[in-house]
PDB file of N, CA and C in Angstrom:
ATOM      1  N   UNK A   1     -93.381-263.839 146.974  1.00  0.00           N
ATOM      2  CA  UNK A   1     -93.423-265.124 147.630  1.00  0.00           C
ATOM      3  C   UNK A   1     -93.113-264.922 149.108  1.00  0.00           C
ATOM      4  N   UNK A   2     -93.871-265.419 150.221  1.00  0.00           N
ATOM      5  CA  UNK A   2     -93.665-265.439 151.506  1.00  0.00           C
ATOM      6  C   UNK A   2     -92.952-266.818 151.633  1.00  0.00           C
ATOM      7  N   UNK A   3     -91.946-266.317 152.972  1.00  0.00           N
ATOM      8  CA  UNK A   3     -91.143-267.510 153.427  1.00  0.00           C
ATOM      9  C   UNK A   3     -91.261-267.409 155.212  1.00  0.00           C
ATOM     10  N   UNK A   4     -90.549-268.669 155.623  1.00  0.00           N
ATOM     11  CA  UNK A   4     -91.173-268.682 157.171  1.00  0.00           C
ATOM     12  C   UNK A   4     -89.653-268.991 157.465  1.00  0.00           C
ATOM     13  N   UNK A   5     -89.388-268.812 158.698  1.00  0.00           N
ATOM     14  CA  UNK A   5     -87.891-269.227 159.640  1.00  0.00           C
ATOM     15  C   UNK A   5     -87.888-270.913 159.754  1.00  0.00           C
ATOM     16  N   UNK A   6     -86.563-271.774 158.715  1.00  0.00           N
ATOM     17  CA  UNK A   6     -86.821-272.574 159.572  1.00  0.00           C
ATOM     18  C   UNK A   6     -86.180-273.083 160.689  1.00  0.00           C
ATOM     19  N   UNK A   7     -86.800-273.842 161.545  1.00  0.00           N
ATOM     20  CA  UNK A   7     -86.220-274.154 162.472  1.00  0.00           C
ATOM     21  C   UNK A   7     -85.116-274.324 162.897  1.00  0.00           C
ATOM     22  N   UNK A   8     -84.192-274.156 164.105  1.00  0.00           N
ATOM     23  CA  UNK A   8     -83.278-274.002 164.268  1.00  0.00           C
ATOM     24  C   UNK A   8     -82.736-273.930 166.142  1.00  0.00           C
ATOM     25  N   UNK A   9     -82.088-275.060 165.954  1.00  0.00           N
ATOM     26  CA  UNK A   9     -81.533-275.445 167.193  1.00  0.00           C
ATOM     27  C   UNK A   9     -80.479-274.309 167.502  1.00  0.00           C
ATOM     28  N   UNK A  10     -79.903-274.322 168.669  1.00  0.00           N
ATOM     29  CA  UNK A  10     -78.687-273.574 168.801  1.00  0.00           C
ATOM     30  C   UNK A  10     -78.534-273.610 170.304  1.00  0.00           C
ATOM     31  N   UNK A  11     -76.939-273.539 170.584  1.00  0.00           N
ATOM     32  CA  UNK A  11     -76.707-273.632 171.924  1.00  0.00           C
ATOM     33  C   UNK A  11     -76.360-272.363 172.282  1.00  0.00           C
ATOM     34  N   UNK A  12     -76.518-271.254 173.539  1.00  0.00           N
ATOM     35  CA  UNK A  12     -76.117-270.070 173.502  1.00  0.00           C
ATOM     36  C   UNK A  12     -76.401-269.723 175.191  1.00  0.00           C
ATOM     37  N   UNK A  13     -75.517-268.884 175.439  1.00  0.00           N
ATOM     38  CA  UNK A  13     -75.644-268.212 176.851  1.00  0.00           C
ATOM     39  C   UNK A  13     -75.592-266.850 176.958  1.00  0.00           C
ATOM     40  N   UNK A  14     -75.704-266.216 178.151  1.00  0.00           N
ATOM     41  CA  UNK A  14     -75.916-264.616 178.116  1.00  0.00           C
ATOM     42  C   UNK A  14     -74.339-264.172 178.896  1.00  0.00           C
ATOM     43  N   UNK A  15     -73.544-263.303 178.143  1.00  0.00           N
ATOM     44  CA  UNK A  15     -72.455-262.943 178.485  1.00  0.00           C
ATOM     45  C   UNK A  15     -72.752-262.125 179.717  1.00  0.00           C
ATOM     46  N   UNK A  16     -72.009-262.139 180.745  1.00  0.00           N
ATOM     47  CA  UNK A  16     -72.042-261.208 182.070  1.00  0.00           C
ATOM     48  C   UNK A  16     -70.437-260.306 182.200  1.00  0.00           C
ATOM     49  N   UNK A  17     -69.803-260.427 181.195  1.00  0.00           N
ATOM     50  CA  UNK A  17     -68.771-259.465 181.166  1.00  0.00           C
ATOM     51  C   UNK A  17     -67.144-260.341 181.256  1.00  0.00           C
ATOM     52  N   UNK A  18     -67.738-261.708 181.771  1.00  0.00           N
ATOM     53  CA  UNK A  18     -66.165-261.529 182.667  1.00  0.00           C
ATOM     54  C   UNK A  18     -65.041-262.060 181.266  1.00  0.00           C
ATOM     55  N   UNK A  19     -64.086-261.882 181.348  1.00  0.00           N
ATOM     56  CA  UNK A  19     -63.127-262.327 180.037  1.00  0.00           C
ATOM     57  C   UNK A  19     -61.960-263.687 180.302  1.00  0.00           C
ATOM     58  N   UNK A  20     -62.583-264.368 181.653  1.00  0.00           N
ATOM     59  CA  UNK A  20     -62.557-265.867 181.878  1.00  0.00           C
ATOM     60  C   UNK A  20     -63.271-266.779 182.624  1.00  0.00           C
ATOM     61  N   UNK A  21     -63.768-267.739 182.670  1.00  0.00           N
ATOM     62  CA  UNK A  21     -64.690-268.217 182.951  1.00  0.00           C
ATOM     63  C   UNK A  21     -64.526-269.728 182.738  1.00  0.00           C
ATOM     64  N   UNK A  22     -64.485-270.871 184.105  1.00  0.00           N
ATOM     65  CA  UNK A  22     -64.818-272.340 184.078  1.00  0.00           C
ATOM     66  C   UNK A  22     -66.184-272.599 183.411  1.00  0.00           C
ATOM     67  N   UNK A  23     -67.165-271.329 183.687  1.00  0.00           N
ATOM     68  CA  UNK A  23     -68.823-271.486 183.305  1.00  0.00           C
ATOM     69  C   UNK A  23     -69.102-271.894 182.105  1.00  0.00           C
ATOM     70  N   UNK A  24     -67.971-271.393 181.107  1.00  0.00           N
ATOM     71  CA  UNK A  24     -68.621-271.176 179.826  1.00  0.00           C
ATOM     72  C   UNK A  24     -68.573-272.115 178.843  1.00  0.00           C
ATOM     73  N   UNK A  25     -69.438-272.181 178.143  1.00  0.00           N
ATOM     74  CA  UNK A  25     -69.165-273.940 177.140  1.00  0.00           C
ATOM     75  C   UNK A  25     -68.287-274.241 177.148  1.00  0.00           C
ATOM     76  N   UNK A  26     -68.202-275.490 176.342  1.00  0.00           N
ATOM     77  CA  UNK A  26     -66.403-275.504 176.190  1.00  0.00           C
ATOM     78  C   UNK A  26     -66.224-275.034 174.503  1.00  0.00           C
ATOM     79  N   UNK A  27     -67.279-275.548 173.949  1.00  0.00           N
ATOM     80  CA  UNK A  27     -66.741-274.621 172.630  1.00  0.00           C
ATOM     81  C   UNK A  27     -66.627-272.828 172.566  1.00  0.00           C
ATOM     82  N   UNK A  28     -67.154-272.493 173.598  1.00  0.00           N
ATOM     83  CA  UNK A  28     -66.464-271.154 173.620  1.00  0.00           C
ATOM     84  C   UNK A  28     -65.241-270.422 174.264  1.00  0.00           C
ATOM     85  N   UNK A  29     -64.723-271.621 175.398  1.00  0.00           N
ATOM     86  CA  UNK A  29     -63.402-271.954 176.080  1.00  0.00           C
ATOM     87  C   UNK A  29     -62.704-272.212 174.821  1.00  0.00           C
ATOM     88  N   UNK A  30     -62.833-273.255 173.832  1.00  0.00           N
ATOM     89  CA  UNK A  30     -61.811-273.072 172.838  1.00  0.00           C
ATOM     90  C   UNK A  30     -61.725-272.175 171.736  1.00  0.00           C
ATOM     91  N   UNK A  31     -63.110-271.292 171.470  1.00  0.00           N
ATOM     92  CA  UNK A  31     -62.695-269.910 170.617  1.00  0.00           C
ATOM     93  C   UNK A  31     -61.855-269.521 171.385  1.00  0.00           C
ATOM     94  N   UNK A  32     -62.051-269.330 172.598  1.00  0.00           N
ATOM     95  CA  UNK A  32     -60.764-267.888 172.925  1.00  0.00           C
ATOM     96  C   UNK A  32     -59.800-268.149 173.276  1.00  0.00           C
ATOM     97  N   UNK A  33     -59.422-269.908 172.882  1.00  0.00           N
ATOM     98  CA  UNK A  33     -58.150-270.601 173.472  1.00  0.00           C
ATOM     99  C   UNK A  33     -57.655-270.153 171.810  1.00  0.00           C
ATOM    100  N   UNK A  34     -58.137-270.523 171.019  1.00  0.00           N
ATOM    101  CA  UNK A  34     -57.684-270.556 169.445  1.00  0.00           C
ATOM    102  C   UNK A  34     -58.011-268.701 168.666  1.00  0.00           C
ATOM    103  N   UNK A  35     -57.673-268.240 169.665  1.00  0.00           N
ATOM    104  CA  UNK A  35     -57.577-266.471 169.692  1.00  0.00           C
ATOM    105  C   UNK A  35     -58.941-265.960 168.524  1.00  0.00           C
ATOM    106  N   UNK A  36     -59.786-267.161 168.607  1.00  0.00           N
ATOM    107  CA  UNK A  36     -61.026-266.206 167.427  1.00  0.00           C
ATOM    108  C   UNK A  36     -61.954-265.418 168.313  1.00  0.00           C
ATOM    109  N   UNK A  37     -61.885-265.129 169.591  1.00  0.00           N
ATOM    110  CA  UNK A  37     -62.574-264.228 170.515  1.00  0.00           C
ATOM    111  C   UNK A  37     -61.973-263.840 171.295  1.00  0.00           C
ATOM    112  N   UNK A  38     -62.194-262.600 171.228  1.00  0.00           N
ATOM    113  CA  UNK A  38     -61.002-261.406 171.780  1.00  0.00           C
ATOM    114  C   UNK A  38     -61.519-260.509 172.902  1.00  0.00           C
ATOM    115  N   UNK A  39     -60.859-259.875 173.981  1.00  0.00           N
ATOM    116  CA  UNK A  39     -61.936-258.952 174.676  1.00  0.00           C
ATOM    117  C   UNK A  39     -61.109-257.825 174.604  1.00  0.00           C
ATOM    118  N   UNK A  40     -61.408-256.820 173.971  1.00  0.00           N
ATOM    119  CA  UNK A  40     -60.401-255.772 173.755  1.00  0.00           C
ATOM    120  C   UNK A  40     -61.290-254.687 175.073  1.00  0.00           C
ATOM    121  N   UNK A  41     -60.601-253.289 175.199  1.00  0.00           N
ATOM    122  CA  UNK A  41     -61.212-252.699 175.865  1.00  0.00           C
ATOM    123  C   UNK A  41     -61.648-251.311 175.116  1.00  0.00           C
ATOM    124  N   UNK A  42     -62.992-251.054 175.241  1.00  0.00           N
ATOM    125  CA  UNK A  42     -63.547-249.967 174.799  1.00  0.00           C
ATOM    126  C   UNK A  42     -63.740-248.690 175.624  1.00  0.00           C
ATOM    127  N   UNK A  43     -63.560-247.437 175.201  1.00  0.00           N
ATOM    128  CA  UNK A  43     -63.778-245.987 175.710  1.00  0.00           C
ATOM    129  C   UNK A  43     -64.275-245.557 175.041  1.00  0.00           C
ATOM    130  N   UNK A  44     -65.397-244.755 175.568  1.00  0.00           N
ATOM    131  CA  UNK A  44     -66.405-243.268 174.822  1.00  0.00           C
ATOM    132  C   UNK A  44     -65.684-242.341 174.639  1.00  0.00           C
ATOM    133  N   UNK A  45     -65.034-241.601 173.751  1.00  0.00           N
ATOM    134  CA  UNK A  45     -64.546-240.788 173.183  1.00  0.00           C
ATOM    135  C   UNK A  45     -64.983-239.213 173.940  1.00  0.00           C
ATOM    136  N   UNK A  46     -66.746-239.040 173.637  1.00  0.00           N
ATOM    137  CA  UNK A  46     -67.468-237.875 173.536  1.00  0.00           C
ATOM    138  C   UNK A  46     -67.315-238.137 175.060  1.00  0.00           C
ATOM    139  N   UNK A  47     -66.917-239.010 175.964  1.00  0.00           N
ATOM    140  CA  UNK A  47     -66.981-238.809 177.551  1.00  0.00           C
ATOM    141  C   UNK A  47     -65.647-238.840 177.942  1.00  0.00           C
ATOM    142  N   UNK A  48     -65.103-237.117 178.399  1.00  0.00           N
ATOM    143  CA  UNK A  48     -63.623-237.231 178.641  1.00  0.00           C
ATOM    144  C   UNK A  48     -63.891-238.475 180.122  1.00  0.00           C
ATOM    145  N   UNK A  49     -63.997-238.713 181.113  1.00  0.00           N
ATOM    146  CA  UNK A  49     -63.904-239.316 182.077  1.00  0.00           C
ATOM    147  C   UNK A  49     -64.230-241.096 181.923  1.00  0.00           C
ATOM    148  N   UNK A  50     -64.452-241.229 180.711  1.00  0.00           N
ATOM    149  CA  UNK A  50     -65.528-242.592 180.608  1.00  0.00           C
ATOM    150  C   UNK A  50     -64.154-243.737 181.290  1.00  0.00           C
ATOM    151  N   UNK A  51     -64.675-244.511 181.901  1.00  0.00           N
ATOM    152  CA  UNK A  51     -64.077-245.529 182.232  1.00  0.00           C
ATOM    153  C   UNK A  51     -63.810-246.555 180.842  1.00  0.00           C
ATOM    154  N   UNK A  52     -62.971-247.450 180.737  1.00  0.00           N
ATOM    155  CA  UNK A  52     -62.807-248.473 179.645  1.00  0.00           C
ATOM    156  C   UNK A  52     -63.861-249.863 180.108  1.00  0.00           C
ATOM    157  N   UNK A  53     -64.775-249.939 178.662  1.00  0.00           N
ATOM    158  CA  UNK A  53     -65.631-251.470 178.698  1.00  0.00           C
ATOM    159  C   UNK A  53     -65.016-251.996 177.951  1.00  0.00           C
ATOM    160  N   UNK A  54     -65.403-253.335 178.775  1.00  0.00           N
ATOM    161  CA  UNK A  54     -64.876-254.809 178.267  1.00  0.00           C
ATOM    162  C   UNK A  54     -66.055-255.682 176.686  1.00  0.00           C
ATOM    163  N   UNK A  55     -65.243-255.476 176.155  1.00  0.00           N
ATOM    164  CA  UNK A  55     -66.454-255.946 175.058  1.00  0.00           C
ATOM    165  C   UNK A  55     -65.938-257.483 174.289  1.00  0.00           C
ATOM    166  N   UNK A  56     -66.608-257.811 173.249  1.00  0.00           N
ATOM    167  CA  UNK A  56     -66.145-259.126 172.693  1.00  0.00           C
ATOM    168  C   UNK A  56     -66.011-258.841 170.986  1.00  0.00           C
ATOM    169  N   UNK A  57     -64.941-259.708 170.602  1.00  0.00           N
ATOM    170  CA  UNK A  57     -64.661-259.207 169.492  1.00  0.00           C
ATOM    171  C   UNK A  57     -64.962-260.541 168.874  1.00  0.00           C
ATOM    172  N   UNK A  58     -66.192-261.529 167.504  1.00  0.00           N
ATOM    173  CA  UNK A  58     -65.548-262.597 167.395  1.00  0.00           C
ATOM    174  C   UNK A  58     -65.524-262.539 165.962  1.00  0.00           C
ATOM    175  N   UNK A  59     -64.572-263.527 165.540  1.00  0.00           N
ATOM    176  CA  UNK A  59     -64.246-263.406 163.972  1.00  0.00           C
ATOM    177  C   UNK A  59     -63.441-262.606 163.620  1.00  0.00           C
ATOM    178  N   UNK A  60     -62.784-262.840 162.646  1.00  0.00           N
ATOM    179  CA  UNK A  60     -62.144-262.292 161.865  1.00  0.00           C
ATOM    180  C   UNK A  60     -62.200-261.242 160.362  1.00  0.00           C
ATOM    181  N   UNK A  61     -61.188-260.294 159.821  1.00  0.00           N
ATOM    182  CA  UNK A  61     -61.679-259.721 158.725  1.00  0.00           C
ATOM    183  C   UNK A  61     -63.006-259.162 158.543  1.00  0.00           C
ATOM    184  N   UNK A  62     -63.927-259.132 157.643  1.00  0.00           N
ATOM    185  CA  UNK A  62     -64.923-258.487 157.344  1.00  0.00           C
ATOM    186  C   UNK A  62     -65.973-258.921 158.341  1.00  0.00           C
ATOM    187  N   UNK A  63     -65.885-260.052 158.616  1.00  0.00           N
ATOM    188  CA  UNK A  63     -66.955-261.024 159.445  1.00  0.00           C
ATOM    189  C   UNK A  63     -66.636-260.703 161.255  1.00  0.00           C
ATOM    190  N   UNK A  64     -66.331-259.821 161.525  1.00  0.00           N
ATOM    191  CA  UNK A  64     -66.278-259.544 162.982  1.00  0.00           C
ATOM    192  C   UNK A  64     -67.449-258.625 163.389  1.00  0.00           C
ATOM    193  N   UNK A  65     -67.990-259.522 164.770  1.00  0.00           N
ATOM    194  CA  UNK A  65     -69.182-259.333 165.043  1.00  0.00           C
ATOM    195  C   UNK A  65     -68.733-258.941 166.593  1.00  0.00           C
ATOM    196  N   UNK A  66     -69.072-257.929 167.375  1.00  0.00           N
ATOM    197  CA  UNK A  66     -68.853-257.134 168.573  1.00  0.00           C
ATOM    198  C   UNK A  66     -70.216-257.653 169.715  1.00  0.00           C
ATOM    199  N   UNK A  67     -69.845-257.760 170.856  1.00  0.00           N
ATOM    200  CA  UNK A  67     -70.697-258.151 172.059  1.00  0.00           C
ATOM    201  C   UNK A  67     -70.461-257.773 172.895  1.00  0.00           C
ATOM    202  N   UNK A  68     -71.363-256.863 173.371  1.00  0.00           N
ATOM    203  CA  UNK A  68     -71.158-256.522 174.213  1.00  0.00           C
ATOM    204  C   UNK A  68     -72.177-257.352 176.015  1.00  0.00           C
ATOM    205  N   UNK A  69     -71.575-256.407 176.856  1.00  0.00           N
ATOM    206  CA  UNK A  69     -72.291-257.797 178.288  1.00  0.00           C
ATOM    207  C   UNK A  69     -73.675-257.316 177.946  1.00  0.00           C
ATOM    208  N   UNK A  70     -74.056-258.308 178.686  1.00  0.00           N
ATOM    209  CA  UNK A  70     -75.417-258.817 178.556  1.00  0.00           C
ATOM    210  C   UNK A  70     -76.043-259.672 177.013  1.00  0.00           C
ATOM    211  N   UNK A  71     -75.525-259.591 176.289  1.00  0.00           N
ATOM    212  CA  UNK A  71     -75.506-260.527 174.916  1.00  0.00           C
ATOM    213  C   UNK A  71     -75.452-261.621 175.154  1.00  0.00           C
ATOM    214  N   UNK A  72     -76.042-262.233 174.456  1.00  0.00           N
ATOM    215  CA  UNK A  72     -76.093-263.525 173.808  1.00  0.00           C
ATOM    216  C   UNK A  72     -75.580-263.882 173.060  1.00  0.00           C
ATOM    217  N   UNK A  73     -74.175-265.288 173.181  1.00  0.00           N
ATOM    218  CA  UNK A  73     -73.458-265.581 172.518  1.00  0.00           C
ATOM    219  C   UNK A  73     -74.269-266.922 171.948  1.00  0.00           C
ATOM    220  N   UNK A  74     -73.799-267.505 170.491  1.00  0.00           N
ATOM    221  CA  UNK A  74     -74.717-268.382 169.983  1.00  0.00           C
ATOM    222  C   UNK A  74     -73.866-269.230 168.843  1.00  0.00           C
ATOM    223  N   UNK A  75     -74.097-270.049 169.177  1.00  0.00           N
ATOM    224  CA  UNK A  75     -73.082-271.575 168.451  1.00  0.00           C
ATOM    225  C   UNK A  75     -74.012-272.376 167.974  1.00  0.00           C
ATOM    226  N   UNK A  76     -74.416-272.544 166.443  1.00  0.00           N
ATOM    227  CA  UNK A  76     -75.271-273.152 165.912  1.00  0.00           C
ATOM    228  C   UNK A  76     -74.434-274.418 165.376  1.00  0.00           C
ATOM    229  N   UNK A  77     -75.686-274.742 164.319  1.00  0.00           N
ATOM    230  CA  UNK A  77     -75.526-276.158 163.952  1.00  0.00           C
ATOM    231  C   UNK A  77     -74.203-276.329 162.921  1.00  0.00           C
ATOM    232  N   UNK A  78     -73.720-275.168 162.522  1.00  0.00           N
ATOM    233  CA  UNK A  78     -72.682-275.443 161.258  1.00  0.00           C
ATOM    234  C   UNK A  78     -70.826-275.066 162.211  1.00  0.00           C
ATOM    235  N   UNK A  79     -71.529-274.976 163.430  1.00  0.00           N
ATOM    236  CA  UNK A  79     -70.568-274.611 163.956  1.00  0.00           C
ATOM    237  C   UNK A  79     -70.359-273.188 164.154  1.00  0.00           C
ATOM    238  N   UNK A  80     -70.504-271.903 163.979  1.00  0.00           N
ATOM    239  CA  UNK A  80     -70.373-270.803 163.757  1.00  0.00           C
ATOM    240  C   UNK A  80     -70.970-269.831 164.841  1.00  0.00           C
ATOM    241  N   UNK A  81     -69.930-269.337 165.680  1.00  0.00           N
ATOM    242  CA  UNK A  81     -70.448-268.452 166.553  1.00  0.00           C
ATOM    243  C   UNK A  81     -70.873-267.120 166.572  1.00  0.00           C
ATOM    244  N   UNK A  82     -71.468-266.501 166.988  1.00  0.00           N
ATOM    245  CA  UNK A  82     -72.356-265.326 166.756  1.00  0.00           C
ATOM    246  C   UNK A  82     -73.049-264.352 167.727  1.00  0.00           C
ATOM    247  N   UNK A  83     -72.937-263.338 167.983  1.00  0.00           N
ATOM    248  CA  UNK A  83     -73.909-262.272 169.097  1.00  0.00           C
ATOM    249  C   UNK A  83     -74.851-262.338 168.401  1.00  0.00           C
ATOM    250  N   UNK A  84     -76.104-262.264 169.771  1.00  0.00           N
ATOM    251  CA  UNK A  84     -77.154-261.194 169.566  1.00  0.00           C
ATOM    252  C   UNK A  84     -77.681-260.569 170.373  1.00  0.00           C
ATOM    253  N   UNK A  85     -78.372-259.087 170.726  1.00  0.00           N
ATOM    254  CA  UNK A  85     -78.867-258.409 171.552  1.00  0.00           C
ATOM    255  C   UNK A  85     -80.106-259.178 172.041  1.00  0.00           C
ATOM    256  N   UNK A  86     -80.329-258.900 173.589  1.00  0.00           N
ATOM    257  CA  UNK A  86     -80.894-259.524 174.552  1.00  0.00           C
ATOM    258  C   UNK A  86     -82.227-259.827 173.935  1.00  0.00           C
ATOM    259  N   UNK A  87     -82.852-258.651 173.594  1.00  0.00           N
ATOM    260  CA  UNK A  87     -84.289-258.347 172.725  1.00  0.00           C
ATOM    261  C   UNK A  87     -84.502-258.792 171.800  1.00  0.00           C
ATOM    262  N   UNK A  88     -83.223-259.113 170.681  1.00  0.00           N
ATOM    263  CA  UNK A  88     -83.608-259.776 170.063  1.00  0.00           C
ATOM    264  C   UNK A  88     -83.649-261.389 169.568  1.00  0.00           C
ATOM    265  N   UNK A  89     -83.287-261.834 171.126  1.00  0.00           N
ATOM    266  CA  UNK A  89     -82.735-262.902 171.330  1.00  0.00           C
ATOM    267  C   UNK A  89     -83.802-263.302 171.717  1.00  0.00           C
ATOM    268  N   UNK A  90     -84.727-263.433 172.759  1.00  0.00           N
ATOM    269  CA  UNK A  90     -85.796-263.447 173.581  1.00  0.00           C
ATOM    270  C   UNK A  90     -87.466-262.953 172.524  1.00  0.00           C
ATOM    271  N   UNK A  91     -86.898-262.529 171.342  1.00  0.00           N
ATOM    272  CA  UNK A  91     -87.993-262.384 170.863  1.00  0.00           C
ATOM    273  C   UNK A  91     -87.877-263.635 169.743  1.00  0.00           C
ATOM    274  N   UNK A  92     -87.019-264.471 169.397  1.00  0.00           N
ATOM    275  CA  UNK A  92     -86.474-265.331 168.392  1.00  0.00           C
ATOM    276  C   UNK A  92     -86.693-266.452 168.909  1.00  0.00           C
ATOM    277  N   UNK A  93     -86.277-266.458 169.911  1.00  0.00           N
ATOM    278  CA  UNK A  93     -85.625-268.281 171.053  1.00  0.00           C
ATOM    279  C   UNK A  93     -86.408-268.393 172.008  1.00  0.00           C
ATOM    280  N   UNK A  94     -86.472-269.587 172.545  1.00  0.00           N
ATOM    281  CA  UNK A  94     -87.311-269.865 173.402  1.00  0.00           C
ATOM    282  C   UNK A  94     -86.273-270.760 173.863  1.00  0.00           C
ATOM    283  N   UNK A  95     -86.118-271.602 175.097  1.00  0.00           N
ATOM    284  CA  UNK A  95     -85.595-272.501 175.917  1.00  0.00           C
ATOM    285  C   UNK A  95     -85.952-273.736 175.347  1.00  0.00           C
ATOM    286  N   UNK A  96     -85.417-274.815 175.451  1.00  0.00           N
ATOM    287  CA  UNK A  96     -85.569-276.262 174.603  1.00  0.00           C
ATOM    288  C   UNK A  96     -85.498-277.019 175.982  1.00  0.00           C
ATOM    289  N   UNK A  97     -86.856-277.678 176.643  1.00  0.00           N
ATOM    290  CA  UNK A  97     -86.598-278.357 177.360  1.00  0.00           C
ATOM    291  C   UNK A  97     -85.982-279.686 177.561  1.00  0.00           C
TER     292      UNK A  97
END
């Protein structure tokens, strides 16, 4: 049996790194007021010199989903926030005029 995507609204922006921001929705001002999005800092291991990136941590337990900048953060209809990579964001979504 074939099935098709259905439709699906969603509000979402493209992360640029910073780990505060007046810019940013406000439902994503209150994930990280209510500690469910985290920006921990990441290092490459295999690179003794690597500088530490800023990444995004959201959710909890099994359900933690990582973002890094340039991602697309995404707050749908049930409420539930979510990454996705740029590519595959742009190949999914389109702008809602």
């Amino acid at each position: 049996m074939k099935y098709h995507r259905k439709p699906l609204e969603l509000d979402a922006f493209q992360w640029t790194g910073e780990t505060e921001s007046s810019e940013w929705p406000d439902w994503f001002s209150n994930a990280v007021t209510e500690g469910k999005v985290l920006f921990p800092q990441l290092v490459k291991t295999e690179e003794p010199d690597a500088q530490p990136e800023t990444c995004m941590m959201i959710g909890e337990g099994q359900n933690v989903r990582i973002g890094l900048v340039s991602y697309f953060i995404l707050y749908d209809e049930l409420g539930h926030i979510s990454v996705c990579k740029p590519d595959v964001f742009n190949l999914n979504f389109s702008a809602v005029h």
